[in-house]
PDB file of N, CA and C in Angstrom:
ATOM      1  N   UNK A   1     -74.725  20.532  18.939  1.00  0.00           N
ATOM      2  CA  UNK A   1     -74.325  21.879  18.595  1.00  0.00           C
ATOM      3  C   UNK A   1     -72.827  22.014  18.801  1.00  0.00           C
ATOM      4  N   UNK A   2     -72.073  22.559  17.781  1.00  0.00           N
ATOM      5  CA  UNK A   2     -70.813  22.333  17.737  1.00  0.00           C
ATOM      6  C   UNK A   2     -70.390  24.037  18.271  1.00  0.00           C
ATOM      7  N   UNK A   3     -69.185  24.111  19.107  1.00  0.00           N
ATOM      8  CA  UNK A   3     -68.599  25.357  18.908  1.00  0.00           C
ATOM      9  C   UNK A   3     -67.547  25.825  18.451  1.00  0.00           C
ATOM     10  N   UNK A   4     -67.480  27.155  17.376  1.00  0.00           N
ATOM     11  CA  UNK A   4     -66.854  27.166  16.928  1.00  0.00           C
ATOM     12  C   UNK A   4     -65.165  28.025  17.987  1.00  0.00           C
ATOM     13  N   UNK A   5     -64.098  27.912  17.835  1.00  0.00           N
ATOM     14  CA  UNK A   5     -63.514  28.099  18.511  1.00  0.00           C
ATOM     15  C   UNK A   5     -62.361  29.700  17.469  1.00  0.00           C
ATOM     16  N   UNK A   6     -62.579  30.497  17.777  1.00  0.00           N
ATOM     17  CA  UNK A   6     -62.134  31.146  16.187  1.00  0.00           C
ATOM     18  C   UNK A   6     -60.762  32.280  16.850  1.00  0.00           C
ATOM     19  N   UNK A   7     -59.291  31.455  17.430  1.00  0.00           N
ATOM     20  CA  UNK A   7     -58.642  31.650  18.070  1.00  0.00           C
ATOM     21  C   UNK A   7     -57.391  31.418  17.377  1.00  0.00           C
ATOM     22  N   UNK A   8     -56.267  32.379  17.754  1.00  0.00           N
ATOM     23  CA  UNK A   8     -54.471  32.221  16.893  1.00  0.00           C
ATOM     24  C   UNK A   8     -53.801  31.391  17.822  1.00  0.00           C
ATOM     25  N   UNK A   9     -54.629  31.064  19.000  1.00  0.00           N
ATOM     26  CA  UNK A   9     -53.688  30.534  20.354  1.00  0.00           C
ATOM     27  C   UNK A   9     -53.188  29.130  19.853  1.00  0.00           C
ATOM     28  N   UNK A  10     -52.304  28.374  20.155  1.00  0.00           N
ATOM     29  CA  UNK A  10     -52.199  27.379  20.213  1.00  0.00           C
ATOM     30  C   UNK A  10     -51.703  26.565  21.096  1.00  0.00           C
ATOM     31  N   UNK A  11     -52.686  26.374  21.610  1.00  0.00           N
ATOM     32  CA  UNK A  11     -52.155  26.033  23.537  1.00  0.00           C
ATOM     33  C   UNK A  11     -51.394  24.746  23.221  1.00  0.00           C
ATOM     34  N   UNK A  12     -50.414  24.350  24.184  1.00  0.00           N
ATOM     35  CA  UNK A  12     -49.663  23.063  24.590  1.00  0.00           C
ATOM     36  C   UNK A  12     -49.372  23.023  26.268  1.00  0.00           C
ATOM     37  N   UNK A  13     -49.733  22.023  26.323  1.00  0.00           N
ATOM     38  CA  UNK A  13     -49.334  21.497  27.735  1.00  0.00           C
ATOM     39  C   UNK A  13     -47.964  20.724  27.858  1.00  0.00           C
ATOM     40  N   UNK A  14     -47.566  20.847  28.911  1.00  0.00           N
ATOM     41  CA  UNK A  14     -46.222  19.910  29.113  1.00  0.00           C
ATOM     42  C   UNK A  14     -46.238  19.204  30.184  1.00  0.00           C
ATOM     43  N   UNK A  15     -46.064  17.759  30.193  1.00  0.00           N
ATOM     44  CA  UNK A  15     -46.535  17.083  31.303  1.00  0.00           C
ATOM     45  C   UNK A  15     -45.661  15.858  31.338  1.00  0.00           C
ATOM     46  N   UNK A  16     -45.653  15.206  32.562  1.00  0.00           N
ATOM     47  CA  UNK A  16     -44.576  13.941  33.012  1.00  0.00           C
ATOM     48  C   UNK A  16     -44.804  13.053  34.061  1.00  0.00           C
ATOM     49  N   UNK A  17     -44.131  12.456  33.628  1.00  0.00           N
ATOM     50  CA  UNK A  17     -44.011  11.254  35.077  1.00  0.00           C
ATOM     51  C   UNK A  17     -43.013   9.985  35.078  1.00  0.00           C
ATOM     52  N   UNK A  18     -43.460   9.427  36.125  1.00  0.00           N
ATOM     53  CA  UNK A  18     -42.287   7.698  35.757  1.00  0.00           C
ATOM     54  C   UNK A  18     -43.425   6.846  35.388  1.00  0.00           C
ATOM     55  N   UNK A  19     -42.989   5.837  33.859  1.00  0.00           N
ATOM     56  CA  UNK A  19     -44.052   4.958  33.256  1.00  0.00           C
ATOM     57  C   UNK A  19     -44.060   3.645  34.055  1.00  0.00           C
ATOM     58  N   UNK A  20     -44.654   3.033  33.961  1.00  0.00           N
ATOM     59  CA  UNK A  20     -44.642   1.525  34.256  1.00  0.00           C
ATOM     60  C   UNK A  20     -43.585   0.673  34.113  1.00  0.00           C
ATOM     61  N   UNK A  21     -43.370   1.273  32.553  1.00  0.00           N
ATOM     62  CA  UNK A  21     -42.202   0.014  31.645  1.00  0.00           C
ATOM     63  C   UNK A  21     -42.037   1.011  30.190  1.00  0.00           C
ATOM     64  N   UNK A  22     -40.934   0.399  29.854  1.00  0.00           N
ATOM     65  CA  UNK A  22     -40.401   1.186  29.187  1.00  0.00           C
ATOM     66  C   UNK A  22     -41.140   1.487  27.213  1.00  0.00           C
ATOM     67  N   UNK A  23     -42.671   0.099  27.860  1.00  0.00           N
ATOM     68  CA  UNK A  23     -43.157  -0.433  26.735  1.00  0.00           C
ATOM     69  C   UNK A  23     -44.251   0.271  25.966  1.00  0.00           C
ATOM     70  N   UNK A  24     -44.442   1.263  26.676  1.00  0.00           N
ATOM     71  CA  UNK A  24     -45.819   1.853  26.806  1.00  0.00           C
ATOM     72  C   UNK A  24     -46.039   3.229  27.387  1.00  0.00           C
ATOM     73  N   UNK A  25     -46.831   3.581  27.316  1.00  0.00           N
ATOM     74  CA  UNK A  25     -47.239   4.806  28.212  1.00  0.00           C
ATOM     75  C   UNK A  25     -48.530   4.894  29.381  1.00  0.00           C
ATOM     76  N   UNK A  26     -47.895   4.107  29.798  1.00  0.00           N
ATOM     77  CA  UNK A  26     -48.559   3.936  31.113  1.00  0.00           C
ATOM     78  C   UNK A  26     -47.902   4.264  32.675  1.00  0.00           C
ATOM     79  N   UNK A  27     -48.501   5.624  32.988  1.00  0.00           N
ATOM     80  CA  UNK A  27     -47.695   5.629  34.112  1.00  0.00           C
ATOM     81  C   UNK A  27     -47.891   5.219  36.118  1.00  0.00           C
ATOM     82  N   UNK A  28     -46.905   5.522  36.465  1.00  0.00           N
ATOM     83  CA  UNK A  28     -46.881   4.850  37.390  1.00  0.00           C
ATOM     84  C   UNK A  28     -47.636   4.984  38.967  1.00  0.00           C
ATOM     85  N   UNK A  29     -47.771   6.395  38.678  1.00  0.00           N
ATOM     86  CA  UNK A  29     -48.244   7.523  39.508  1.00  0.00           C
ATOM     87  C   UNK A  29     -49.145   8.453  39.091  1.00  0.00           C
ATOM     88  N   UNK A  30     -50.702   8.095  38.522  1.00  0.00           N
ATOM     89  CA  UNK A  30     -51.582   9.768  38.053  1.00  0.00           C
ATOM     90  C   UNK A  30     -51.471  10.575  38.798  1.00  0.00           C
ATOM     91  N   UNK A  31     -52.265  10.313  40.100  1.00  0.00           N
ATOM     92  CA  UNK A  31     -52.628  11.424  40.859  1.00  0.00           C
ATOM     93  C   UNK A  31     -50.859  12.314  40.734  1.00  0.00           C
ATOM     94  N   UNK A  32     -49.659  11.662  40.598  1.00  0.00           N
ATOM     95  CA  UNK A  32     -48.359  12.228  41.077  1.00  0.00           C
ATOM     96  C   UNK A  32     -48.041  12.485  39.566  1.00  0.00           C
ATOM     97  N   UNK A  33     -48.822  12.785  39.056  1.00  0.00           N
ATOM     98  CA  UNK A  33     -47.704  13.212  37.240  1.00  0.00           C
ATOM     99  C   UNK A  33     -47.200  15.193  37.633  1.00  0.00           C
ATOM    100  N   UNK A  34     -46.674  15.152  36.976  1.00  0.00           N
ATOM    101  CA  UNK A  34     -45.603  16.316  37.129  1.00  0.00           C
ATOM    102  C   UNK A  34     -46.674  16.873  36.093  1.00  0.00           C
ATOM    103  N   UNK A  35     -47.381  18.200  36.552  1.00  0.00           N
ATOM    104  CA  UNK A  35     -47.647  19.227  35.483  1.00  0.00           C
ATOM    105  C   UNK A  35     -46.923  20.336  35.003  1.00  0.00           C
ATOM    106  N   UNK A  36     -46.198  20.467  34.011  1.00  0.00           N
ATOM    107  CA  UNK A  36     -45.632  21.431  33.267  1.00  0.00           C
ATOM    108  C   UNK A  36     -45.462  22.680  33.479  1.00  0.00           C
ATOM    109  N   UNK A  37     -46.770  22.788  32.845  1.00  0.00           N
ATOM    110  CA  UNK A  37     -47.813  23.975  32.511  1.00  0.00           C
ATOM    111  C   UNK A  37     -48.188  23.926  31.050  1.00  0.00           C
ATOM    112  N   UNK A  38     -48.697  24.893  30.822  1.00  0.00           N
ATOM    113  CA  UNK A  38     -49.678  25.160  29.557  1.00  0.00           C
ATOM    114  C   UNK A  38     -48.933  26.466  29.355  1.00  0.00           C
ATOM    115  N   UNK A  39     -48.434  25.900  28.024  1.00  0.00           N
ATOM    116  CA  UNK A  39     -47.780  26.892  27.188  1.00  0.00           C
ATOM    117  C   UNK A  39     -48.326  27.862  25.957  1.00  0.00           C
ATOM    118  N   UNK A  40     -48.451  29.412  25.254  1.00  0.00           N
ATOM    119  CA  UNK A  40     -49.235  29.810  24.437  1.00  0.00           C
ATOM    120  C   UNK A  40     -48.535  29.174  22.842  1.00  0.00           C
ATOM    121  N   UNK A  41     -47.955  28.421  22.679  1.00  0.00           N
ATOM    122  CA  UNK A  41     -46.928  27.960  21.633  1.00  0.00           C
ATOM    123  C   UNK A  41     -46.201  26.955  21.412  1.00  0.00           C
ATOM    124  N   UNK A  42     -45.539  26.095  20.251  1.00  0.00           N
ATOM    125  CA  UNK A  42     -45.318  25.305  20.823  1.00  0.00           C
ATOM    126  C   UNK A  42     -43.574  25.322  21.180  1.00  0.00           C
ATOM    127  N   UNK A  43     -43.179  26.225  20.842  1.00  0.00           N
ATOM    128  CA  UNK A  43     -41.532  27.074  20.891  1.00  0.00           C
ATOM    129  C   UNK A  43     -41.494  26.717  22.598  1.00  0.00           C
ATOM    130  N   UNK A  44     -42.333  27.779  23.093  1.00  0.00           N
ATOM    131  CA  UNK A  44     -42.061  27.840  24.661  1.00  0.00           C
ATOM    132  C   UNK A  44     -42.362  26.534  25.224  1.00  0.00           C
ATOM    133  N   UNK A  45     -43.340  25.485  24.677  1.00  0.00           N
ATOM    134  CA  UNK A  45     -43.544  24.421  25.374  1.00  0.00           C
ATOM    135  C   UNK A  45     -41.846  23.476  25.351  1.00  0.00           C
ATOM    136  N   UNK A  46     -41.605  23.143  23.908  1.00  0.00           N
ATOM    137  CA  UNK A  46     -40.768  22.535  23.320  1.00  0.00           C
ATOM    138  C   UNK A  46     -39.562  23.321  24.612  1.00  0.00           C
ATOM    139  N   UNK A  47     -39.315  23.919  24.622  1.00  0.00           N
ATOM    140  CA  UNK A  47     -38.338  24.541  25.730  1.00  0.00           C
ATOM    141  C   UNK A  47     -38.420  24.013  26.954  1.00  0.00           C
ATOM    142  N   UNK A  48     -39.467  23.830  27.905  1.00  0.00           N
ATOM    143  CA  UNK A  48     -39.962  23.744  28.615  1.00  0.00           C
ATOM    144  C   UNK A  48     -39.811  22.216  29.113  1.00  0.00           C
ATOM    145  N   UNK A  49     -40.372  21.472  27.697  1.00  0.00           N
ATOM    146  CA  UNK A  49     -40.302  20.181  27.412  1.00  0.00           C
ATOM    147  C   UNK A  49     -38.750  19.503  28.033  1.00  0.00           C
ATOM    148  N   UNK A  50     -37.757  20.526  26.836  1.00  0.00           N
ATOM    149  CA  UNK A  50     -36.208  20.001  26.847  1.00  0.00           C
ATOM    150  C   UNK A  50     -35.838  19.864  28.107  1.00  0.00           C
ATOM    151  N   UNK A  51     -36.169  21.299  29.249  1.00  0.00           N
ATOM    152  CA  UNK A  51     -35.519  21.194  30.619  1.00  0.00           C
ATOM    153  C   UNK A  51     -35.900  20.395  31.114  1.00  0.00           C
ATOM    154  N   UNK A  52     -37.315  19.751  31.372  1.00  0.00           N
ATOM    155  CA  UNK A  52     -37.677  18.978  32.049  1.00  0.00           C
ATOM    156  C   UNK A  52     -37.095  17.613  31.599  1.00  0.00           C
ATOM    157  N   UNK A  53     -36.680  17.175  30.676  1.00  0.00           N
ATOM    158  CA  UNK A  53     -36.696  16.096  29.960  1.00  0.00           C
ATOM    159  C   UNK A  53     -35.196  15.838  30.609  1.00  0.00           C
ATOM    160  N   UNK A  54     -34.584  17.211  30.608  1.00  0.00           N
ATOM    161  CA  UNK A  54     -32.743  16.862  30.187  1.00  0.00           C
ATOM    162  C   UNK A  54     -32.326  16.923  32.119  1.00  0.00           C
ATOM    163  N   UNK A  55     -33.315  17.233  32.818  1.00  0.00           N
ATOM    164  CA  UNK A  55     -33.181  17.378  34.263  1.00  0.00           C
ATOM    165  C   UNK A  55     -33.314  15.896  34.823  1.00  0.00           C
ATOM    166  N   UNK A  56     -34.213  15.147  34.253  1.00  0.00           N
ATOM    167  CA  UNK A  56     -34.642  13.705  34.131  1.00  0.00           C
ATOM    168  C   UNK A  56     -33.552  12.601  33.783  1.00  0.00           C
ATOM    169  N   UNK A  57     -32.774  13.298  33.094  1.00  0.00           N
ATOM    170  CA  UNK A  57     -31.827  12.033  32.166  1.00  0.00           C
ATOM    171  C   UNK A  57     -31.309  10.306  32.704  1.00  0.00           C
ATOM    172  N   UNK A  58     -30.873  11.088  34.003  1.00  0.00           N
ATOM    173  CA  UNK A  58     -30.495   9.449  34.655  1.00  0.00           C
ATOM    174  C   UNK A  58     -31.753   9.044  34.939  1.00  0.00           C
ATOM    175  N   UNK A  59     -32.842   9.093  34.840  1.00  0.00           N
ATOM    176  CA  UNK A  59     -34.079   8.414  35.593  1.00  0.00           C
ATOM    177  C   UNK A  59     -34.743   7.638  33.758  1.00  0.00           C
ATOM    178  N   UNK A  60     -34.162   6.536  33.673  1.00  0.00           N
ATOM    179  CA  UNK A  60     -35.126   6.113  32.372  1.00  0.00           C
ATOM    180  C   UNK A  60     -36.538   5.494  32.218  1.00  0.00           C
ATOM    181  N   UNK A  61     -37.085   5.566  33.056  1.00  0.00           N
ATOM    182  CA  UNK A  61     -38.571   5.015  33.110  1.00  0.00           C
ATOM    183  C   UNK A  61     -39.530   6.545  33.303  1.00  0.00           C
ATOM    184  N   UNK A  62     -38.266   8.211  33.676  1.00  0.00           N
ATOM    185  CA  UNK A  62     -39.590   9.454  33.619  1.00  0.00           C
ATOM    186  C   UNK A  62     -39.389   9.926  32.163  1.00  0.00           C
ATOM    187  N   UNK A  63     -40.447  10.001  31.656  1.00  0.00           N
ATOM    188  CA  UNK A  63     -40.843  10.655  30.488  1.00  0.00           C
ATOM    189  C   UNK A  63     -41.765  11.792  30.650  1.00  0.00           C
ATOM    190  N   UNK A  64     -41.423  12.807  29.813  1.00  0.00           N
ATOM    191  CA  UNK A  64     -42.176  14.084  29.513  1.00  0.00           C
ATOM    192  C   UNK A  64     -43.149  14.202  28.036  1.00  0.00           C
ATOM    193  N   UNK A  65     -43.756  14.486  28.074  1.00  0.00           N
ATOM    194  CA  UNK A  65     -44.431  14.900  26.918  1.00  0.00           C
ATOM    195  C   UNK A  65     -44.798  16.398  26.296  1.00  0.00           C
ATOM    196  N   UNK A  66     -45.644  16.753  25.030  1.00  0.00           N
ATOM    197  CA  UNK A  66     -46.212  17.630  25.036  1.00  0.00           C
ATOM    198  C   UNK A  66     -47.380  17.512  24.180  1.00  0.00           C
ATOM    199  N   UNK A  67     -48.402  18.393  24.854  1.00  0.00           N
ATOM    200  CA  UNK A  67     -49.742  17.550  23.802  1.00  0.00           C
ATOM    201  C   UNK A  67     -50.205  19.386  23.286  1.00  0.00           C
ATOM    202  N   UNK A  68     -50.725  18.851  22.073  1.00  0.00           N
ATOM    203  CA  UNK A  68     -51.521  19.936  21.399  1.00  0.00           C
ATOM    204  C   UNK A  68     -52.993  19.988  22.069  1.00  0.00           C
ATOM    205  N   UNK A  69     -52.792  20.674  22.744  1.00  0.00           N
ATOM    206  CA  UNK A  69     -54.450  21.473  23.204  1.00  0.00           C
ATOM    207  C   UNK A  69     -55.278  22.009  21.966  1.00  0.00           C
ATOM    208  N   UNK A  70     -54.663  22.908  21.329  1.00  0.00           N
ATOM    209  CA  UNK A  70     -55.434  23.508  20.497  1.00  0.00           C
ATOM    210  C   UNK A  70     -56.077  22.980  19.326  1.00  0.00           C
ATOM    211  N   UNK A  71     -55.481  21.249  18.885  1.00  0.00           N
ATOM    212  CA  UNK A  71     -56.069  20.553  18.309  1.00  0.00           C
ATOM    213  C   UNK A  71     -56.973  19.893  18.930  1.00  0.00           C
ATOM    214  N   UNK A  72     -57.392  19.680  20.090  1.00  0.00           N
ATOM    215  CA  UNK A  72     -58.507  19.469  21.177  1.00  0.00           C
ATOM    216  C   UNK A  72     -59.683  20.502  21.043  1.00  0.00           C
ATOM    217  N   UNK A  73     -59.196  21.612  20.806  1.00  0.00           N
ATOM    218  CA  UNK A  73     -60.142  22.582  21.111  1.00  0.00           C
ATOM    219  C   UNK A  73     -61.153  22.520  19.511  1.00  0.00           C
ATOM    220  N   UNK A  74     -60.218  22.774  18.973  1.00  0.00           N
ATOM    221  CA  UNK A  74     -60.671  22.973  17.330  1.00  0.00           C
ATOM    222  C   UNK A  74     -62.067  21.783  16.986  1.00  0.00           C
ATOM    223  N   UNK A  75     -63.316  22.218  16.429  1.00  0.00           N
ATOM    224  CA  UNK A  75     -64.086  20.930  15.884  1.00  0.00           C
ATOM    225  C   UNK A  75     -63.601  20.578  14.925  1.00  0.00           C
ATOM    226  N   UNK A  76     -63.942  19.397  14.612  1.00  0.00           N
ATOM    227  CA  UNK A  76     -63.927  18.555  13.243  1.00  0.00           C
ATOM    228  C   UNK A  76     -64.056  18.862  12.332  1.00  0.00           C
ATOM    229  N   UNK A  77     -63.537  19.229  11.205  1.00  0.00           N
ATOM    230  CA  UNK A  77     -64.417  19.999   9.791  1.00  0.00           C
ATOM    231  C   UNK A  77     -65.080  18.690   9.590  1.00  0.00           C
ATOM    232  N   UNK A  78     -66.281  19.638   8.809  1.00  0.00           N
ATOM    233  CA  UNK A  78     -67.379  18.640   8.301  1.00  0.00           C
ATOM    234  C   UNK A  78     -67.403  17.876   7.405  1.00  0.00           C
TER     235      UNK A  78
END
C-alpha cells in the first residue's frame, strides 16, 4: 500500500563531515557528521549549505551536502 504524500513542501536537509579520502563519499566519523538542519526549500538550504561549506574551506577532506527529502517522500509514479 503506497502513500500518497499530496504536499508544496520541499524539504532539504543539509549535512557534513570529514570523508575518508578525497575519492569518495565515505566519511570518517557517522555517529560525528555535522547535522545542518532541514530546510522548507531549497534557497534556504543552498544558503545554509554555502556557510557551512565556506566556514570549512581550509579543511579539504570536510564536505557538506544537500539532499532532497521531498524526493524521498514522493512515491514512484506508476
Amino acid at each position: 500500500m503506497a502513500t500518497t504524500i499530496d504536499s508544496d513542501q520541499r524539504l532539504h536537509l543539509v549535512f557534513g563531515g570529514e570523508l575518508q579520502d578525497l575519492e569518495g563519499v565515505r566519511f570518517r566519523d557517522v555517529p560525528g557528521l555535522d547535522i545542518v538542519g532541514i530546510f522548507p526549500d531549497y534557497a534556504s538550504a543552498q544558503k545554509a549549505w554555502r556557510a557551512k561549506a565556506q566556514a570549512t574551506v581550509d579543511s579539504a577532506q570536510t564536505r557538506y551536502f544537500i539532499v532532497h527529502l521531498h524526493r524521498l517522500l514522493e512515491p514512484p509514479a506508476p
